[in-house]
Protein backbone atom coordinates (compact mmCIF):
# COMPACT_ATOMS: atom_id res chain seq x y z
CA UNK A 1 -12.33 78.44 -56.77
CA UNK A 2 -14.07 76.78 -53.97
CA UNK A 3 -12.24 74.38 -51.64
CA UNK A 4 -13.22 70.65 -51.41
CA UNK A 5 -14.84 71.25 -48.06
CA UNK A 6 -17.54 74.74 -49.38
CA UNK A 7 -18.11 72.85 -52.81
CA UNK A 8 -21.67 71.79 -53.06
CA UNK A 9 -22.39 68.04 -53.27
CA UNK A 10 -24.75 67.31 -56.20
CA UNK A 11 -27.27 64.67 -55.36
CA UNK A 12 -28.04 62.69 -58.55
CA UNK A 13 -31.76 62.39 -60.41
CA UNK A 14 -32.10 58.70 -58.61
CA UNK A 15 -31.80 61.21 -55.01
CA UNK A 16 -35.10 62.63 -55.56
CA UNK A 17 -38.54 61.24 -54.73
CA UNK A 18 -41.25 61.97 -56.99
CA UNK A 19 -44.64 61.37 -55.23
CA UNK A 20 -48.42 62.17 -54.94
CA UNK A 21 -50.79 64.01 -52.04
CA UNK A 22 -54.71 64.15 -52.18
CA UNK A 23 -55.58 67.74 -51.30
CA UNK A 24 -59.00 69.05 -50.93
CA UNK A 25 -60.08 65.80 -53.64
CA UNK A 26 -57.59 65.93 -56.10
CA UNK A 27 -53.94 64.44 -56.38
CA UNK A 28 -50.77 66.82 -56.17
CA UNK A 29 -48.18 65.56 -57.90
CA UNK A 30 -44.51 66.74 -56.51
CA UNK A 31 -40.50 65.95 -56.58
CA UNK A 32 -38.79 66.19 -53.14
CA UNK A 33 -34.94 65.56 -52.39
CA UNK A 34 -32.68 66.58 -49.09
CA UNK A 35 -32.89 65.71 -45.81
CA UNK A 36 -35.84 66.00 -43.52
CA UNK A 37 -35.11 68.75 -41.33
CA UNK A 38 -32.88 71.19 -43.28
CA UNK A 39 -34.28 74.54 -44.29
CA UNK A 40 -37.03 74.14 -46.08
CA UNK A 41 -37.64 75.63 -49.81
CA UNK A 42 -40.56 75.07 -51.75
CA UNK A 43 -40.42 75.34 -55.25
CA UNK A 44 -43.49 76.92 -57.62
CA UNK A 45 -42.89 76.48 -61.44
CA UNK A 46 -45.15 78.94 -63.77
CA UNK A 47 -47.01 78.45 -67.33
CA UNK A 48 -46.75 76.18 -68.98
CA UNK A 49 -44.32 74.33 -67.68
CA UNK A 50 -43.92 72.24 -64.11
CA UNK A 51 -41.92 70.94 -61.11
CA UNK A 52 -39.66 69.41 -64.15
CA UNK A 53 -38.52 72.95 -65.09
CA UNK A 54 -36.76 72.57 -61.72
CA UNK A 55 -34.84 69.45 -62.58
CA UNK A 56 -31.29 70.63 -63.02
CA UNK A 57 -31.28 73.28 -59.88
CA UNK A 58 -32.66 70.32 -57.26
CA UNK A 59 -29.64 68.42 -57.55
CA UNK A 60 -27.52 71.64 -57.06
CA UNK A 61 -29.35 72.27 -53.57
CA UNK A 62 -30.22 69.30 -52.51
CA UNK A 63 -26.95 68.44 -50.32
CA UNK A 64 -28.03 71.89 -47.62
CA UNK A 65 -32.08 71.85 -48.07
CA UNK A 66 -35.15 70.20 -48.02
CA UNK A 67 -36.87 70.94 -51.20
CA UNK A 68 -40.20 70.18 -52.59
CA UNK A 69 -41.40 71.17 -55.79
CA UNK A 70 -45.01 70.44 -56.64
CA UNK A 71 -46.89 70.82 -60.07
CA UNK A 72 -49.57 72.93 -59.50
CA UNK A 73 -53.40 71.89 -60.16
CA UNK A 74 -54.10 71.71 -63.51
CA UNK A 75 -50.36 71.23 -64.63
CA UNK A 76 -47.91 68.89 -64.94
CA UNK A 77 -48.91 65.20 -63.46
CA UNK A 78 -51.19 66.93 -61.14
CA UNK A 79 -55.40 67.01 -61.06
CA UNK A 80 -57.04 69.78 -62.79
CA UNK A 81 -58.15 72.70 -60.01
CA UNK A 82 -61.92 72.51 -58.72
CA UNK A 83 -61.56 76.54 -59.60
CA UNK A 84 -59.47 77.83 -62.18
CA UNK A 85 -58.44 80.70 -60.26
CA UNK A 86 -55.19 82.26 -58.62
CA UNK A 87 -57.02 82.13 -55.38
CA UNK A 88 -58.02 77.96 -55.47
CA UNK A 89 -53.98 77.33 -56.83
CA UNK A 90 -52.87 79.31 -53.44
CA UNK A 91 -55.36 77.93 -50.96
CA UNK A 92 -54.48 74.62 -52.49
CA UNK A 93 -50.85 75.11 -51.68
CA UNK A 94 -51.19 76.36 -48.55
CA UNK A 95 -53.21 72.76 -47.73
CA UNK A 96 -50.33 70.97 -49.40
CA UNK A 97 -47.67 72.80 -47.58
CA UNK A 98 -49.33 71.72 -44.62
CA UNK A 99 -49.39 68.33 -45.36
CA UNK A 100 -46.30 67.47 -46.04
CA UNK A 101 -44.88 69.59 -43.12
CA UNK A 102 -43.71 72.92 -44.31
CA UNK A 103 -44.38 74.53 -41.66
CA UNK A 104 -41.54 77.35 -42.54
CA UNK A 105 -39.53 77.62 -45.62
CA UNK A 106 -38.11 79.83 -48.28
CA UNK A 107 -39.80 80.02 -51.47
CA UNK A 108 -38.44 80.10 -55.09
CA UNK A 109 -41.48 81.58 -57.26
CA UNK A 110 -41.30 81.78 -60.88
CA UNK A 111 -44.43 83.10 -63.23
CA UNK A 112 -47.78 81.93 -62.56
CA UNK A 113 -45.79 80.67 -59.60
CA UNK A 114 -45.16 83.88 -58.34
CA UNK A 115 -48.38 85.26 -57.42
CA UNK A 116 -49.58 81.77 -56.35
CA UNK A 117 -46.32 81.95 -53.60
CA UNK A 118 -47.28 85.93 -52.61
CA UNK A 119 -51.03 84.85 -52.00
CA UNK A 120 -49.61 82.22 -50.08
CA UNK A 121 -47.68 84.68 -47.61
CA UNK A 122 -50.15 87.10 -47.58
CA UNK A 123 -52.46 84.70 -46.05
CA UNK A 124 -49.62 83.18 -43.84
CA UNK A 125 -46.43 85.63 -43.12
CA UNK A 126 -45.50 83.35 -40.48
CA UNK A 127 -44.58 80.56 -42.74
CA UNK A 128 -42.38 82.68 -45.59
CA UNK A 129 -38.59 83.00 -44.23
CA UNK A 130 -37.99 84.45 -47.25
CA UNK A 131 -38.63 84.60 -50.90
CA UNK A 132 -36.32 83.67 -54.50
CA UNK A 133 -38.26 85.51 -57.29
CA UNK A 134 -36.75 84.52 -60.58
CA UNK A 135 -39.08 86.39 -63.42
CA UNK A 136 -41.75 86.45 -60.64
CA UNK A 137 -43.45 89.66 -61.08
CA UNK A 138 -45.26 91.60 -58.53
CA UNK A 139 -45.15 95.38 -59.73
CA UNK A 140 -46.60 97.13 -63.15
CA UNK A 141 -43.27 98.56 -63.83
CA UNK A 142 -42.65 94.50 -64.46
CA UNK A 143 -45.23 93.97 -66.98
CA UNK A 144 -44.01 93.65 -70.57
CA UNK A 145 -45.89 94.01 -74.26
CA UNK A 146 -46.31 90.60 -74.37
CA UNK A 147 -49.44 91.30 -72.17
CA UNK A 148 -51.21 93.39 -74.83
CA UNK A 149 -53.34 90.14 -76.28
CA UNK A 150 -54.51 89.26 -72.27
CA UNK A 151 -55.50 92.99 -71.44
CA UNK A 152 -57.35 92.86 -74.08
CA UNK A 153 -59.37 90.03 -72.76
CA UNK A 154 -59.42 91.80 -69.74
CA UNK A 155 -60.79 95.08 -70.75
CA UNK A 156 -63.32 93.01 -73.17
CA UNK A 157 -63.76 89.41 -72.11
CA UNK A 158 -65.42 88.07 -75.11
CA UNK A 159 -65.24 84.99 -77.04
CA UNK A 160 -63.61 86.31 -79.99
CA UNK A 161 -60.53 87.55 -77.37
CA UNK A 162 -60.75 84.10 -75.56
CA UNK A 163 -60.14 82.64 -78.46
CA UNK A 164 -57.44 84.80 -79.89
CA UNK A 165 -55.20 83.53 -76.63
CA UNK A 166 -55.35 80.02 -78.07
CA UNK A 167 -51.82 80.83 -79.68
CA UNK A 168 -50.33 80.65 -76.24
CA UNK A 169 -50.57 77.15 -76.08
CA UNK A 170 -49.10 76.16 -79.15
CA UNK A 171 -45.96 74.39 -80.13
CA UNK A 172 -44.62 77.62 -81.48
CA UNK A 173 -45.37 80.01 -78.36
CA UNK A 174 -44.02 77.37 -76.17
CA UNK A 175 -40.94 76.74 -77.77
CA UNK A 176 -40.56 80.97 -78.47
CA UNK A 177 -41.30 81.41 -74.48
CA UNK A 178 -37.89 79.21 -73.79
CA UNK A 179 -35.99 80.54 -76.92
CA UNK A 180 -36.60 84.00 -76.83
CA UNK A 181 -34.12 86.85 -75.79
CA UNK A 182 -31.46 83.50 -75.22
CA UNK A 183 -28.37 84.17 -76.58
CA UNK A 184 -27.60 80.49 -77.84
CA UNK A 185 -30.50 79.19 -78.05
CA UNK A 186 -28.89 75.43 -78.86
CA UNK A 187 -27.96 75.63 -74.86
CA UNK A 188 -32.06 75.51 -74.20
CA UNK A 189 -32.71 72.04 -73.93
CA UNK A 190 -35.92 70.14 -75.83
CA UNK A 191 -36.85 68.62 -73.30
CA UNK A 192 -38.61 71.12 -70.89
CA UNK A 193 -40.72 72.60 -74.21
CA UNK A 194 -41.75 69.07 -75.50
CA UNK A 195 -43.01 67.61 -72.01
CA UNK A 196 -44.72 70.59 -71.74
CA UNK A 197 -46.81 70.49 -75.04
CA UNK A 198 -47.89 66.85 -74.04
CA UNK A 199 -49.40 68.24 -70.87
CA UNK A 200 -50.84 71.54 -72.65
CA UNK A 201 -52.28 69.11 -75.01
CA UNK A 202 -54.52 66.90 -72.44
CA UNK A 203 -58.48 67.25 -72.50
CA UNK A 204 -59.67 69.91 -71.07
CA UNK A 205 -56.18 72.06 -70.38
CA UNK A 206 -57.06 75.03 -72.65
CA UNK A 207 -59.81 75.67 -70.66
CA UNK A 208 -58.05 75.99 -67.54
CA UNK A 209 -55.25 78.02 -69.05
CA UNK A 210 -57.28 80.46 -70.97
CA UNK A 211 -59.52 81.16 -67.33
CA UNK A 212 -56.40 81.75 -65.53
CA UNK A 213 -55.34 83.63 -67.95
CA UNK A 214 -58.63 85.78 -67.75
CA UNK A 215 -57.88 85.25 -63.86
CA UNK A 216 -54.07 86.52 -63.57
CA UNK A 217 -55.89 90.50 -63.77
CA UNK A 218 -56.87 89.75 -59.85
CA UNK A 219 -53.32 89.21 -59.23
CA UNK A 220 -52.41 92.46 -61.17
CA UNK A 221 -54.89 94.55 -58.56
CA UNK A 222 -52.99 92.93 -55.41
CA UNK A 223 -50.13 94.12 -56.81
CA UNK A 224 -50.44 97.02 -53.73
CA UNK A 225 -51.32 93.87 -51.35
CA UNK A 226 -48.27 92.31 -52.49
CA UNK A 227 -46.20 95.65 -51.69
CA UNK A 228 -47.67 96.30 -48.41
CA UNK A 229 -46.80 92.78 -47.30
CA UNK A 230 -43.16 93.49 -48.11
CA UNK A 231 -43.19 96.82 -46.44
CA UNK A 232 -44.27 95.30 -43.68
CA UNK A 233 -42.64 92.18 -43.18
CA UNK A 234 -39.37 93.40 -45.13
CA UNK A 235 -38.61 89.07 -45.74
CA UNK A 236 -35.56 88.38 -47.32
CA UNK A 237 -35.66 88.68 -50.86
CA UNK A 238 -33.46 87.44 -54.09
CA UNK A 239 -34.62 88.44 -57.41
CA UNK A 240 -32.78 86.62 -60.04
CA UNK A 241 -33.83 87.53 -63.61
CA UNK A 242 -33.48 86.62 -67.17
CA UNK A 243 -33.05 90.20 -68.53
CA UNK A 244 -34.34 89.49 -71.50
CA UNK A 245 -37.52 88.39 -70.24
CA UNK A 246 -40.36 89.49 -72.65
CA UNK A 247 -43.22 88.78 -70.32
CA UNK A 248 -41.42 90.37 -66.74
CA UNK A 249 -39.36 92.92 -67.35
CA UNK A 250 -36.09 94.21 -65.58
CA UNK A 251 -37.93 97.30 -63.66
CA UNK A 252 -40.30 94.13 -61.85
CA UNK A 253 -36.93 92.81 -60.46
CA UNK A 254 -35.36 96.26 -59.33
CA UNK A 255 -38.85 97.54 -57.66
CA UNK A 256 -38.59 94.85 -55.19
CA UNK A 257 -35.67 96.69 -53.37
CA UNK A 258 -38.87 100.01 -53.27
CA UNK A 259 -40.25 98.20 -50.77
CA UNK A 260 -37.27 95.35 -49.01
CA UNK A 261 -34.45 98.31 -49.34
CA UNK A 262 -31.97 95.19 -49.10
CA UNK A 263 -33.33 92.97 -51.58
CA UNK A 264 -30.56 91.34 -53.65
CA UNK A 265 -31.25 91.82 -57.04
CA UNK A 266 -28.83 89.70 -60.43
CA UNK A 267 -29.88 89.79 -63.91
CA UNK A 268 -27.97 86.86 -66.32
CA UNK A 269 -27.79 87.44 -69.97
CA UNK A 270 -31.01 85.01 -70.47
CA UNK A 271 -34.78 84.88 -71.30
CA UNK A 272 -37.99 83.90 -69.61
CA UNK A 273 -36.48 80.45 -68.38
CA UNK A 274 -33.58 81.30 -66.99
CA UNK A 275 -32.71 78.25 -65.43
CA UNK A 276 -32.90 76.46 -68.73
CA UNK A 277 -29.35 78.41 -69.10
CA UNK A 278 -28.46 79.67 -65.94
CA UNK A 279 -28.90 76.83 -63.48
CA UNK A 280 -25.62 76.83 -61.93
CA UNK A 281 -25.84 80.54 -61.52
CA UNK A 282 -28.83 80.25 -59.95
CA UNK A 283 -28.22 77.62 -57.73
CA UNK A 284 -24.93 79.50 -56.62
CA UNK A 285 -26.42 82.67 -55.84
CA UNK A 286 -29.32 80.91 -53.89
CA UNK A 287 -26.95 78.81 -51.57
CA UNK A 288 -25.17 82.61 -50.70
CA UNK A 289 -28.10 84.13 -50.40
CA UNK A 290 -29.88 81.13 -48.01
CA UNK A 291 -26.52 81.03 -46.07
């Protein structure tokens, strides 16, 4: 049990400060708490959620960093992209972390998230003091069956397989995406699932989602990029992982430690969105890990 003077002080919701930049002409939404000169850690949510999947673990970290968590373009409360492509998200984050003074943080990638936050420290090494993966895949041995309907778009990018990914962005998929491979599913709040069908549902979202979807096979053939950058820079790297991921497998968390031989590496008992469940798990092995 930890002592009065190690135990974490959680901030409450009223702590954090949700505000808006103007990037490269359009508004990025984000939530920020902590203090202004603590380590920095930037937070990047995946599909088809946003910076509010990150609402219980900002509290938790809050009292020892400076977080920021921003909804990427074309989720959440933020601006469609002027590109729907991997490569506009990243260079749009890189301007953002710029602006509002991240000069060098830690960052917690999750998802879509994931190769958005590896683009980013490809381009700029000197920023990344090190990197929290949670279901943030960046090897093949990572990719799960649940890929089969998008490879097929890949391979043949027609209408009729455009169309077939529409069944992503329903009700059902979303709510299976949180649900599945969770062992009480009752613990997996509404909340995250609903606010994300209202924003799936605005004008114009399938369209982004289904080309980044048709996009996300660039980030597959960086993969080696990715894995040379590691080699090279050997950052400090957590993987935390809902085994029972259906989308990012186990063997994507374990390959990290191929390339960063002292990569830190938990699985929890959980599925894609593990902090739905696993928050204070999360939290705890992020504050060990940061130091």
């Amino acid at each position: 049990m930890q002592s009065p003077i190690n135990r974490p002080r959680e901030i409450t919701m009223t702590d954090i400060r949700h505000r808006t930049r103007h990037i490269d002409g359009i508004d990025i939404f984000y939530r920020e708490a902590g203090t202004p000169g603590a380590p920095k850690l930037l937070l990047l949510h995946g599909f088809p959620t946003s910076s509010h999947m990150f609402r219980d673990l900002i509290p938790k970290l809050a009292d020892r960093y400076h977080l920021i968590a921003p909804d990427l373009p074309g989720f959440g409360r933020s601006d469609f992209p002027k590109e729907n492509r991997f490569a506009a998200l990243a260079a749009s984050m890189a301007a953002f972390t710029e602006q509002v003074g991240f000069d060098r943080f830690a960052v917690y990638v999750f998802d879509f998230g994931a190769p958005t936050g590896f683009r980013l420290a490809l381009d700029h090494p000197e920023r990344v003091t090190a990197i929290i993966s949670q279901n943030g895949n960046a090897y093949e041995d990572g990719l799960g069956d649940s890929w089969h309907p998008v490879r097929a778009y890949w391979q043949d990018p027609s209408q009729t397989n455009r169309e077939a990914l529409r069944t992503l962005l329903t009700e059902a998929t979303t709510i299976w995406q949180y649900t599945h491979g969770v062992p009480a599913p009752e613990r997996v709040s509404p909340d995250g699932y609903t606010l994300d069908m209202h924003y799936l549902e605005r004008d114009g979202m399938a369209d982004v989602q289904l080309d980044l979807f048709g996009d996300y096979r660039h980030n597959i053939a960086l993969y080696p990029a990715f894995q040379d950058y590691f080699r090279t820079y050997q950052p400090r790297v957590l993987a935390v992982w809902g085994q029972n991921d259906p989308f990012f497998r186990p063997p994507g968390a374990d390959a990290f430690k191929r390339d960063v031989p002292e990569a830190e590496v938990r699985f929890f008992d959980t599925g894609h969105f593990a902090l739905e469940t696993h928050a204070d798990e999360i939290a705890a092995a992020i504050r060990e890990f940061l130091g």
